[in-house]
N, C-alpha and C. Protein backbone atom coordinates (compact mmCIF):
# COMPACT_ATOMS: atom_id res chain seq x y z
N UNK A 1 58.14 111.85 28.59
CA UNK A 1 59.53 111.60 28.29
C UNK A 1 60.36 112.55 29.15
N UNK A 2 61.61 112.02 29.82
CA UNK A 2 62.49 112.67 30.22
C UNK A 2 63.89 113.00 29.48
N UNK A 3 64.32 114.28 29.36
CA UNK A 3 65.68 114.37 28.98
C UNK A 3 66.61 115.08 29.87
N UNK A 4 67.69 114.73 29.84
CA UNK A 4 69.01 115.34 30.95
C UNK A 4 70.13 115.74 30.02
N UNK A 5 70.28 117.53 30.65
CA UNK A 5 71.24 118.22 30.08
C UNK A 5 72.18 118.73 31.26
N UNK A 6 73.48 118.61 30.59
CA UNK A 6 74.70 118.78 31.27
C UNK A 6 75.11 120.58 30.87
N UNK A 7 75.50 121.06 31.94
CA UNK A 7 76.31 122.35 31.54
C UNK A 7 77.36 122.25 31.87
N UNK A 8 78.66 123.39 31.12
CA UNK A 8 79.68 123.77 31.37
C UNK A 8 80.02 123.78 32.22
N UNK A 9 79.37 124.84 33.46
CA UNK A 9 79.27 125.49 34.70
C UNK A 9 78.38 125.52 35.59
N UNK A 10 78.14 125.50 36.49
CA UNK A 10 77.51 125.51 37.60
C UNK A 10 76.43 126.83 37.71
N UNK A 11 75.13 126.29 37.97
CA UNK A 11 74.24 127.42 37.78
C UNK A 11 73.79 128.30 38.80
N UNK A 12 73.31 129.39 38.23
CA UNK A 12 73.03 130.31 39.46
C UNK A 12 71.61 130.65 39.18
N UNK A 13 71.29 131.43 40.35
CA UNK A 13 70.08 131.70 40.56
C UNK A 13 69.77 132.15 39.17
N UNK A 14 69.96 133.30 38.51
CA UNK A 14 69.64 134.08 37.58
C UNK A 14 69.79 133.12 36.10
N UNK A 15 70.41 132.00 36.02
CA UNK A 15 70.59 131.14 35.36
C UNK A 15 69.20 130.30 35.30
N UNK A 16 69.18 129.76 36.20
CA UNK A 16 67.71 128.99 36.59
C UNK A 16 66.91 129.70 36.34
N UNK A 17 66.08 131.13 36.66
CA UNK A 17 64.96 131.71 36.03
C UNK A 17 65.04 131.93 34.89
N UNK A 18 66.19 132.01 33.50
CA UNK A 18 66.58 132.25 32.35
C UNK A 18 66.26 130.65 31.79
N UNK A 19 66.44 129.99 32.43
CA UNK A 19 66.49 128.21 31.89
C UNK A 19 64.73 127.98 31.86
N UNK A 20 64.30 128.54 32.96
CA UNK A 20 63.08 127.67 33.63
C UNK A 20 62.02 129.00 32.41
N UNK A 21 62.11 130.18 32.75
CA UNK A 21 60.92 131.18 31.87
C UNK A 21 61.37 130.66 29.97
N UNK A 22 62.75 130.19 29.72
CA UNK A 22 62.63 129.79 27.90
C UNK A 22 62.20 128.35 28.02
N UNK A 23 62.48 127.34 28.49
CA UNK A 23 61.69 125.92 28.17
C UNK A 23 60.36 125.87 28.78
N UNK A 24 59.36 126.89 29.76
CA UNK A 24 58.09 126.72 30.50
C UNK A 24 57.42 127.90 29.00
N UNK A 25 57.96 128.68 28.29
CA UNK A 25 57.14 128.86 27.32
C UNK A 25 57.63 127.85 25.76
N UNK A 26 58.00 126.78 26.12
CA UNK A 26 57.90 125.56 25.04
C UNK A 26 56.94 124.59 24.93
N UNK A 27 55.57 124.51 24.42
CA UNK A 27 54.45 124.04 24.30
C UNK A 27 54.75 122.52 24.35
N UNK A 28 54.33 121.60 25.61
CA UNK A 28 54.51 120.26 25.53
C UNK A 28 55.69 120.06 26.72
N UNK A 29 56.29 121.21 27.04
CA UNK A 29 57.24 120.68 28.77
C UNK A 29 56.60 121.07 29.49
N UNK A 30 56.46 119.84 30.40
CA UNK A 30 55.95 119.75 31.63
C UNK A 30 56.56 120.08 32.77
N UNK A 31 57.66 119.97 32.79
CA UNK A 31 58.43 119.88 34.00
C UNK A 31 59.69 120.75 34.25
N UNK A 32 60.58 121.28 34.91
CA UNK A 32 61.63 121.61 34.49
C UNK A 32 62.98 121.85 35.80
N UNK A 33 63.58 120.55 35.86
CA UNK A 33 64.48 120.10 37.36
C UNK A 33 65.60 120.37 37.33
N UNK A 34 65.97 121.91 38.11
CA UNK A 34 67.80 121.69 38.19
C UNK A 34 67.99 122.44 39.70
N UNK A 35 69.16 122.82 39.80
CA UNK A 35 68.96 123.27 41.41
C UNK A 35 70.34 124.51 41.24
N UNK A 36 70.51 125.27 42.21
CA UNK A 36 71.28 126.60 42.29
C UNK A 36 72.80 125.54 42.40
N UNK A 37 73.55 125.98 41.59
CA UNK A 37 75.15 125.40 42.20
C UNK A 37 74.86 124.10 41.12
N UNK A 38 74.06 123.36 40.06
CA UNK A 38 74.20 122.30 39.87
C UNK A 38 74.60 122.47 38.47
N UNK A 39 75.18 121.39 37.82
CA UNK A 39 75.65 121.15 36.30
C UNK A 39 74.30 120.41 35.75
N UNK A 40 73.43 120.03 36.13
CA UNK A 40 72.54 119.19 35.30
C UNK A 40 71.22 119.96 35.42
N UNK A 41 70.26 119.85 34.41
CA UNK A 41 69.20 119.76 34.44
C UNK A 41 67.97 118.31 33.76
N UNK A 42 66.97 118.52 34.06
CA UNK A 42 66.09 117.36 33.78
C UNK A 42 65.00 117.87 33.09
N UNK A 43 64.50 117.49 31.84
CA UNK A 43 63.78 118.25 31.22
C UNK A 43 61.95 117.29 30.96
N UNK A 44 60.77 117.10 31.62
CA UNK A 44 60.24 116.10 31.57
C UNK A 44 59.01 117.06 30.21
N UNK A 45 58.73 116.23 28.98
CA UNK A 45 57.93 116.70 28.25
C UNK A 45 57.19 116.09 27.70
N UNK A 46 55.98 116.25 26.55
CA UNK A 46 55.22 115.39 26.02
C UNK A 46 55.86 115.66 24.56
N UNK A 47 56.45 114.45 24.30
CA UNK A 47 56.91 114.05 23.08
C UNK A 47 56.35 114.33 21.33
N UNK A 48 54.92 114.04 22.16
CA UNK A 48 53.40 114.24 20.90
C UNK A 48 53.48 115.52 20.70
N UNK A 49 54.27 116.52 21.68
CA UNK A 49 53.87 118.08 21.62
C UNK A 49 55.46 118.69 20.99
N UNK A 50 56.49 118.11 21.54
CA UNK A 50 57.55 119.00 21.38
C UNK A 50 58.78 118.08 21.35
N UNK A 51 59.90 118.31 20.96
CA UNK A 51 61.27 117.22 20.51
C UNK A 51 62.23 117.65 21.54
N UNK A 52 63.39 116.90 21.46
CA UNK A 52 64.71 117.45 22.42
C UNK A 52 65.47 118.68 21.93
N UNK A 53 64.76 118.45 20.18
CA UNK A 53 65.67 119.64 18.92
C UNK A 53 64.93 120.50 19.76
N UNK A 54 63.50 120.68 20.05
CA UNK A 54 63.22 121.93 19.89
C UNK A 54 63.49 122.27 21.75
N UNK A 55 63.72 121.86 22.30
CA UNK A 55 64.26 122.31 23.47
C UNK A 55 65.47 122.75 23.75
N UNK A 56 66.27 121.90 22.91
CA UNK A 56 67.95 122.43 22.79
C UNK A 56 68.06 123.77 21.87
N UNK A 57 67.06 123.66 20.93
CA UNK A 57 66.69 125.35 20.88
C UNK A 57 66.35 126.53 21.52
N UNK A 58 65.52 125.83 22.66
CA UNK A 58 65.19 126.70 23.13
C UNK A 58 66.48 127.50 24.39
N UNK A 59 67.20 126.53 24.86
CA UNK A 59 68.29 126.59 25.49
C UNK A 59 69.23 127.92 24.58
N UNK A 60 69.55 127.31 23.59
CA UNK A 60 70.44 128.23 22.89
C UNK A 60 70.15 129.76 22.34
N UNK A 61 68.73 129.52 22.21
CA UNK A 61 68.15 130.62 22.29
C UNK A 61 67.91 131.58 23.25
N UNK A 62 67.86 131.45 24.84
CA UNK A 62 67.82 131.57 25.97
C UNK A 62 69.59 131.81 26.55
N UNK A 63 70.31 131.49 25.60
CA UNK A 63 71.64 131.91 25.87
C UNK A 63 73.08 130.46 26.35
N UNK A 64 72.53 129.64 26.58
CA UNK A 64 72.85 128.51 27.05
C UNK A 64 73.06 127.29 25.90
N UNK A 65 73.54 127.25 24.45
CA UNK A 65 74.01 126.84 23.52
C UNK A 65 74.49 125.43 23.59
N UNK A 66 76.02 126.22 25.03
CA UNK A 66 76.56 124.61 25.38
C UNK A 66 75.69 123.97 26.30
N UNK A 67 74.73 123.73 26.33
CA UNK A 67 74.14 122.50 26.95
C UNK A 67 74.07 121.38 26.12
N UNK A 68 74.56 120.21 26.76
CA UNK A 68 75.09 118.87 26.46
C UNK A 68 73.36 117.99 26.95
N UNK A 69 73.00 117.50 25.87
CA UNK A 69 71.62 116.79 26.04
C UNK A 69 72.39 115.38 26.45
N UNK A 70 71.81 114.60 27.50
CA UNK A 70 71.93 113.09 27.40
C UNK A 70 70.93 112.28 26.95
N UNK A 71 70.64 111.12 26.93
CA UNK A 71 69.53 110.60 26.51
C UNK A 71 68.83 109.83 28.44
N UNK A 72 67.59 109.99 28.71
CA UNK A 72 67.09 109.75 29.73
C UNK A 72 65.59 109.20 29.92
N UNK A 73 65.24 108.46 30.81
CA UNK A 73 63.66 108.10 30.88
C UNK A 73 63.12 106.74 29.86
N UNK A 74 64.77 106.21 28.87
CA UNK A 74 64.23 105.10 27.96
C UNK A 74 65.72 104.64 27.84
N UNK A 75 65.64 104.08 26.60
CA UNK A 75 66.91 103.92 25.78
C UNK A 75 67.45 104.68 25.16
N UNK A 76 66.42 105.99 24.69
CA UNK A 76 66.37 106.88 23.77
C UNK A 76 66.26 106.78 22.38
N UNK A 77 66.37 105.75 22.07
CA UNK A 77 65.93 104.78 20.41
C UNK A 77 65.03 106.22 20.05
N UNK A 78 63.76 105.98 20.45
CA UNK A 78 63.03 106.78 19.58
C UNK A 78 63.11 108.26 19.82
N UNK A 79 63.43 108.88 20.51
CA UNK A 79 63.89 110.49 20.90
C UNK A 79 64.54 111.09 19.74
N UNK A 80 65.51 110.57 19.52
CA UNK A 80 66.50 111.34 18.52
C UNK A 80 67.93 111.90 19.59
N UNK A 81 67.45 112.14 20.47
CA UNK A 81 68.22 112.45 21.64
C UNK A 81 70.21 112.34 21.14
């Protein structure tokens, strides 16, 4: 499953290693896509392992609260997204 989150602001380097070290210790993400200067990230995970709740936790926990989840990779019907 893929999910796409929007930020406030535009990210920076030190942003991205803060984003990428709290969702790469979230059991079940696989993946984790955003770039220096960008508002979005892409979050690719195993569903069976972990939710969008518990990633948008992990975000907020990691300092990053306002991140805006979209729904991505389906319809999102079954996500919760």
């Amino acid at each position: 499953m893929q999910h796409d989150f929007q930020f406030s602001a535009p990210l920076a380097f030190a942003d991205i290693e803060r984003l990428t070290s709290a969702l790469c210790a979230v059991p079940g993400v696989r993946g984790v896509d955003l770039e220096p200067g960008g508002r979005q990230m892409q979050v690719e995970f195993d569903e069976g392992a972990t939710s969008t709740q518990a990633i948008t936790a992990a975000l907020a926990g990691a300092g990053y609260a306002e991140a805006r989840g979209e729904r991505g990779g389906c319809c999102g019907g079954c996500c919760g997204g």
